[in-house]
N, C-alpha and C. Protein backbone atom coordinates (compact mmCIF):
# COMPACT_ATOMS: atom_id res chain seq x y z
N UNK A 1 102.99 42.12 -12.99
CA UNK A 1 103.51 41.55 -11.74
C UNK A 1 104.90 42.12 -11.51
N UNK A 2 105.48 42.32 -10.10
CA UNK A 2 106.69 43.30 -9.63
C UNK A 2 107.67 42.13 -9.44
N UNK A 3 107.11 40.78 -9.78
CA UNK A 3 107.98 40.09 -8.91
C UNK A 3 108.78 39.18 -10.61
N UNK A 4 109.99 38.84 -10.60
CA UNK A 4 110.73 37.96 -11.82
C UNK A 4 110.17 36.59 -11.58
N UNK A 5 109.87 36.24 -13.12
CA UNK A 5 109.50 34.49 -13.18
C UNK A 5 110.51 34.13 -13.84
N UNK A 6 111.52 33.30 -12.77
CA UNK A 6 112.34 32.41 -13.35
C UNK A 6 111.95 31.29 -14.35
N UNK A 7 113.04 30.34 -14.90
CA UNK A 7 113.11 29.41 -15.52
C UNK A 7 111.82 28.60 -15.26
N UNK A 8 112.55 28.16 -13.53
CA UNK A 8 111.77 27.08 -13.17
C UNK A 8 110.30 27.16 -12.74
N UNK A 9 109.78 28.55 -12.65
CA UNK A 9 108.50 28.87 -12.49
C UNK A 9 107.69 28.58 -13.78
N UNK A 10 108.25 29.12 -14.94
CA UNK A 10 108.21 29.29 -16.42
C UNK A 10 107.58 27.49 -16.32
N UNK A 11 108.53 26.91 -16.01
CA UNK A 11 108.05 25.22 -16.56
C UNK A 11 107.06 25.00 -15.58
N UNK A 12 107.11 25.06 -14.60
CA UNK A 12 105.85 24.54 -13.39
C UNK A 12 104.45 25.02 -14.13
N UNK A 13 104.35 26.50 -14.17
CA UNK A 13 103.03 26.93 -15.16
C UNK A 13 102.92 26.22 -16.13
N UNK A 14 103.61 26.10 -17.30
CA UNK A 14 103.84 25.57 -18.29
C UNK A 14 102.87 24.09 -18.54
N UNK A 15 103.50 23.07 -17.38
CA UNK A 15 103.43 21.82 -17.22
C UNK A 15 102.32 21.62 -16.38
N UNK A 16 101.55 22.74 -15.76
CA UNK A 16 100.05 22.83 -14.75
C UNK A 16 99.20 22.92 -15.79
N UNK A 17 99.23 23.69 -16.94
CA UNK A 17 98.45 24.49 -18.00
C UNK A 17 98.21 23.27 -19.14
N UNK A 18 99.31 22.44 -19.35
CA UNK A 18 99.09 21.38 -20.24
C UNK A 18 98.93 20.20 -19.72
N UNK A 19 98.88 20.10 -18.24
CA UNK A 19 98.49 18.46 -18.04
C UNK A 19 97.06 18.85 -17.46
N UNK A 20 96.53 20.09 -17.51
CA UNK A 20 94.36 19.88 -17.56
C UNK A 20 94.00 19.49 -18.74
N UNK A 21 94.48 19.45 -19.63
CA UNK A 21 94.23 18.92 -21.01
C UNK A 21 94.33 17.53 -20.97
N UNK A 22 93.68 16.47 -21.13
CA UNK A 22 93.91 14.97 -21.11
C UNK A 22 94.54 14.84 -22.76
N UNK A 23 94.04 14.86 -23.28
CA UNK A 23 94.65 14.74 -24.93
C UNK A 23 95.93 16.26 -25.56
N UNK A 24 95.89 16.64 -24.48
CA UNK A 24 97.04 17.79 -25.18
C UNK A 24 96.29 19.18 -25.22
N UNK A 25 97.15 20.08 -25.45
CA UNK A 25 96.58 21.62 -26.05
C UNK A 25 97.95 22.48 -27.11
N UNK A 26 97.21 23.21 -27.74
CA UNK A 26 98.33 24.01 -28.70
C UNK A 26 98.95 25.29 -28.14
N UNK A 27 99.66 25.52 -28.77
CA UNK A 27 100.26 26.56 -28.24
C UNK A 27 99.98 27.86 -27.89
N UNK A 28 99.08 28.26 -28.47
CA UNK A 28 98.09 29.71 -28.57
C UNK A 28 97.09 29.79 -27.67
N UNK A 29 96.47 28.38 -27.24
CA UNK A 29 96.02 28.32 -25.99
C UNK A 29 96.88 28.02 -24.57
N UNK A 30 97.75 27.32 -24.82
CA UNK A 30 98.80 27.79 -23.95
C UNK A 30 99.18 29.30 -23.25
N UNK A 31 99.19 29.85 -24.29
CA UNK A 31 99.31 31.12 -24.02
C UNK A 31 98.75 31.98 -23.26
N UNK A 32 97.28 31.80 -24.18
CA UNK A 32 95.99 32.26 -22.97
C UNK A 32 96.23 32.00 -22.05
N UNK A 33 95.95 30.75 -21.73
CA UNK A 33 95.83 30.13 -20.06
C UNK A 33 96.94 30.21 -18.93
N UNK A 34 98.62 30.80 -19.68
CA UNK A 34 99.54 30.95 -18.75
C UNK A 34 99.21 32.63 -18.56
N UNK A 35 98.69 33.11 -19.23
CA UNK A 35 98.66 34.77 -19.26
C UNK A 35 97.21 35.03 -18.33
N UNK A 36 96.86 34.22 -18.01
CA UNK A 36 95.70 34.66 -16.33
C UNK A 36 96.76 34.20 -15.49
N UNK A 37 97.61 34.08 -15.23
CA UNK A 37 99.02 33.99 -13.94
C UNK A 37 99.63 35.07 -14.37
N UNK A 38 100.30 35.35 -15.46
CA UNK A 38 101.62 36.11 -15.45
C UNK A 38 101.36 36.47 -17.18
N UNK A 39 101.97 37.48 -17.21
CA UNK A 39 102.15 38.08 -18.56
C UNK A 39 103.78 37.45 -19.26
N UNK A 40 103.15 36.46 -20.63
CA UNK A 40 104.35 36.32 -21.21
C UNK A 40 103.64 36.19 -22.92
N UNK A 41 104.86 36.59 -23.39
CA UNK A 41 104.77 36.66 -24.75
C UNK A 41 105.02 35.16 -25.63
N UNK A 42 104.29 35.03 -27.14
CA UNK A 42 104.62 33.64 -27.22
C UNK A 42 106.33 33.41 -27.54
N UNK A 43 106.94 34.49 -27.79
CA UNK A 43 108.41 34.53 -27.72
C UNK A 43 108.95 33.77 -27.08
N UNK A 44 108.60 34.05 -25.93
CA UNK A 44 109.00 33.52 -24.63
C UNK A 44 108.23 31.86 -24.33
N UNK A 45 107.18 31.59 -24.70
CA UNK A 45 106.78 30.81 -24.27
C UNK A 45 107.52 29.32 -25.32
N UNK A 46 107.55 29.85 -26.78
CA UNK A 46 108.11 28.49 -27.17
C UNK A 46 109.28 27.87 -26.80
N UNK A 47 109.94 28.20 -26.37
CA UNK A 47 111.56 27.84 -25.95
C UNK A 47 111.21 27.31 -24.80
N UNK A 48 110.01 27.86 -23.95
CA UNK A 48 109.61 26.94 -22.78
C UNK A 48 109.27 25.32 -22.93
N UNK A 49 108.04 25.50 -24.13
CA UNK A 49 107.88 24.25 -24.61
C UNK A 49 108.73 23.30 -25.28
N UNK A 50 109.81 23.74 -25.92
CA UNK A 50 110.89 23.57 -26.49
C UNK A 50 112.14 22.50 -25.54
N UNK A 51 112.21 23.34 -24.91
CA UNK A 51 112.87 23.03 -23.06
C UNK A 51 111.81 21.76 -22.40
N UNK A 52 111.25 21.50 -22.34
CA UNK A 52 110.06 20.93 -21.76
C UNK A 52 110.22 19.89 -22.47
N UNK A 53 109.98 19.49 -23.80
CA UNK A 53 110.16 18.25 -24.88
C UNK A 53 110.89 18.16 -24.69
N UNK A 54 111.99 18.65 -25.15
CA UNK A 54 113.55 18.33 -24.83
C UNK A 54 113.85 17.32 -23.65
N UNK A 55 113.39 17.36 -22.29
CA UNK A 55 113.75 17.22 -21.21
C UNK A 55 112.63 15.81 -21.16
N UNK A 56 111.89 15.29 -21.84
CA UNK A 56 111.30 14.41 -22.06
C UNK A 56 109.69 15.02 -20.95
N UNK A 57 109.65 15.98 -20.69
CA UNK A 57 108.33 16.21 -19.80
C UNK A 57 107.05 16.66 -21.02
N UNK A 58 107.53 17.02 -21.93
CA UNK A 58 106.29 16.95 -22.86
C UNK A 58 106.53 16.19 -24.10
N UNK A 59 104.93 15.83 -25.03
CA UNK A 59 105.12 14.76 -26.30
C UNK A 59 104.33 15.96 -26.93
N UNK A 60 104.99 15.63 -28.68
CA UNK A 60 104.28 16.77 -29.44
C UNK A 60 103.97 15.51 -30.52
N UNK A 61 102.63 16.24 -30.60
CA UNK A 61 101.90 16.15 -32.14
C UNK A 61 101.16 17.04 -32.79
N UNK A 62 101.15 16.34 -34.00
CA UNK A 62 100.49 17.43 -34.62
C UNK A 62 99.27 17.02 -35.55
N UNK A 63 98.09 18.11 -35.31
CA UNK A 63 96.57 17.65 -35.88
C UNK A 63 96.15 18.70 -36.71
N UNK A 64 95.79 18.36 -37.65
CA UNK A 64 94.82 19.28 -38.85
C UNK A 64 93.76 19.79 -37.72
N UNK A 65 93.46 21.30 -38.43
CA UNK A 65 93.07 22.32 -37.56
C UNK A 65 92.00 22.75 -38.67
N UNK A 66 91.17 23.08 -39.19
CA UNK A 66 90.73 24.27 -40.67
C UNK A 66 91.86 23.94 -41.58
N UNK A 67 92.24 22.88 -42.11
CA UNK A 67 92.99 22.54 -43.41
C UNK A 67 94.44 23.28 -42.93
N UNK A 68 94.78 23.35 -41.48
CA UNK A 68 96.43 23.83 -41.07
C UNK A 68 96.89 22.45 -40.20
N UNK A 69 97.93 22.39 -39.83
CA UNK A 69 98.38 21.82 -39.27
C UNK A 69 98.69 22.80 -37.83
N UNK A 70 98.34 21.96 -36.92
CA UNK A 70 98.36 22.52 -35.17
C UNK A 70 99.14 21.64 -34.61
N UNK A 71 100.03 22.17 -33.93
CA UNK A 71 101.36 21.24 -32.95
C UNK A 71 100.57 21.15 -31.62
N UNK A 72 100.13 20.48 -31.09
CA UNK A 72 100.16 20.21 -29.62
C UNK A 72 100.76 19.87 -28.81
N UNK A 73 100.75 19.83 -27.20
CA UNK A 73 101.74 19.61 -26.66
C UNK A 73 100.84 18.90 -25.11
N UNK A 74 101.63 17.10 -25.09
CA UNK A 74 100.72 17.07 -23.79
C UNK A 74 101.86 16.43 -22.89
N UNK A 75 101.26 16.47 -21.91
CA UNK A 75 102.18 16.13 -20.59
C UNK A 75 102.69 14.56 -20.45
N UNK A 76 103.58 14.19 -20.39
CA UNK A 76 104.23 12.87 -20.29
C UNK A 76 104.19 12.84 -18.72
N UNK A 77 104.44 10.90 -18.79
CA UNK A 77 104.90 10.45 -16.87
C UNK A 77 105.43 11.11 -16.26
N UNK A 78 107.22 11.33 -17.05
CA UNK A 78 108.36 12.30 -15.98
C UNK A 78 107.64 13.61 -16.30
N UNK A 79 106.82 14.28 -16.87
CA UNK A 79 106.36 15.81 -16.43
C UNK A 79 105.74 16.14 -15.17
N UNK A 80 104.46 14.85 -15.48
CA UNK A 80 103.83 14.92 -14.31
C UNK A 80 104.67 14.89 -13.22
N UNK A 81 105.90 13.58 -12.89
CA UNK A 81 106.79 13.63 -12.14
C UNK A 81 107.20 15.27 -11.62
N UNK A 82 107.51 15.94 -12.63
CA UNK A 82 107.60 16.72 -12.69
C UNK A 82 107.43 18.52 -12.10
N UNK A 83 106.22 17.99 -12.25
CA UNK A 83 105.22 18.62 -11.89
C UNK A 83 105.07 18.99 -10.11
N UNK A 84 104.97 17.11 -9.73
CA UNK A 84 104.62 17.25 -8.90
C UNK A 84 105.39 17.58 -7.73
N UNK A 85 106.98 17.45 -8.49
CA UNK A 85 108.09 18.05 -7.37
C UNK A 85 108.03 19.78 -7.73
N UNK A 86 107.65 20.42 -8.55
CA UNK A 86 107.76 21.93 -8.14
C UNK A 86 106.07 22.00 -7.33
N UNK A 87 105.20 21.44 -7.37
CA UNK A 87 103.96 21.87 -6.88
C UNK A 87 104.40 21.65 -5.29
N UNK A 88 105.30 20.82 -4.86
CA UNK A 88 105.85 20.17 -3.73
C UNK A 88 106.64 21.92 -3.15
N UNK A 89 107.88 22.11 -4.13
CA UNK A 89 108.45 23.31 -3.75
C UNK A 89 107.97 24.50 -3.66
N UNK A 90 106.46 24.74 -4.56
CA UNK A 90 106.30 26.05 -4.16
C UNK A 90 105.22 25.91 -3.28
N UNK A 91 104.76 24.80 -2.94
CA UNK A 91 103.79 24.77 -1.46
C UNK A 91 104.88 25.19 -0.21
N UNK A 92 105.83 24.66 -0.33
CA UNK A 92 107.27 25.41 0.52
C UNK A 92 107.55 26.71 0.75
N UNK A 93 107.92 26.89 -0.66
CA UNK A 93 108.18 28.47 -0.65
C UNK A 93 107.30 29.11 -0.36
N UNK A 94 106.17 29.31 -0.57
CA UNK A 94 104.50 30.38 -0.19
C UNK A 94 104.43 30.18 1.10
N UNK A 95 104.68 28.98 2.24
CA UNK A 95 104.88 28.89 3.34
C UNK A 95 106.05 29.70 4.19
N UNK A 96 106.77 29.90 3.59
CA UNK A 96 108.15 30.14 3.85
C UNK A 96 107.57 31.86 4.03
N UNK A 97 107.12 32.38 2.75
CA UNK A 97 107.15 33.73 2.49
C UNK A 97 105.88 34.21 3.13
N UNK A 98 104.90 33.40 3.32
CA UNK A 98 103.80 33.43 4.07
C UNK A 98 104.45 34.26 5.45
N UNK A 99 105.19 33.20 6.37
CA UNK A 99 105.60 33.27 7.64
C UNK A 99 106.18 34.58 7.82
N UNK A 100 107.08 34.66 6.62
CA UNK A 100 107.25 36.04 6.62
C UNK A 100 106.53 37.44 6.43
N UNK A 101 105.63 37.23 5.90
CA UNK A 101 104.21 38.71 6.04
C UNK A 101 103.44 38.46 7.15
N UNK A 102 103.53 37.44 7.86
CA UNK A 102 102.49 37.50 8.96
C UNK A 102 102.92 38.50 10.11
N UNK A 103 102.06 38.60 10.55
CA UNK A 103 102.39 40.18 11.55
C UNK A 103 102.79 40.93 11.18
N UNK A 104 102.86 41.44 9.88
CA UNK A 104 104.05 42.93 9.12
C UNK A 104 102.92 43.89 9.26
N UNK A 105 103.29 45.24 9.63
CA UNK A 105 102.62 46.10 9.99
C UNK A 105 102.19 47.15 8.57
N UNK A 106 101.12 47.23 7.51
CA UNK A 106 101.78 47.78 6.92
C UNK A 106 101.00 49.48 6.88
């Protein structure tokens, strides 16, 4: 993709990808499922989740996997809150940028 994913894009995906999960998802599937939108590395992605708990929008636990331990991560009230004010802003913005390609000659 040509275009930069800020911060706050970073969490909107983030917080779309883990609240289809009713009981949570791990991080590696996280991954997958943000990487059919946008290419990111899990580098990048834990500090998202990291940021995200922190901020009280996600709860972590952790479940035996094949005799490992797996961290999950699921969406809290204020995420969804959350959530639903960037799903609010980028129905805005795509409108916004919409208006602007309409009629462009190319």
């Amino acid at each position: 993709m040509v275009f930069n994913t800020g911060a706050a894009l970073l969490d909107a995906i983030v917080l779309a990808v883990v609240s289809k999960e009713k009981d949570g998802t791990y991080g590696y599937k996280i991954t997958q499922d943000v990487r059919q939108a946008i290419e990111i590395s899990e580098s990048t992605l834990y500090p998202v989740l990291r940021r995200l708990q922190k901020d009280s929008c996600l709860e972590v636990y952790d479940m035996e996997c094949d005799g490992r331990n797996r961290r999950y991560y699921r969406i809290t009230d204020r995420g969804k809150a959350q959530l639903h004010f960037y799903f609010e802003e980028w129905q805005s913005y795509c409108n916004k940028i919409n208006n602007l390609f309409t009629g462009v000659k190319y």
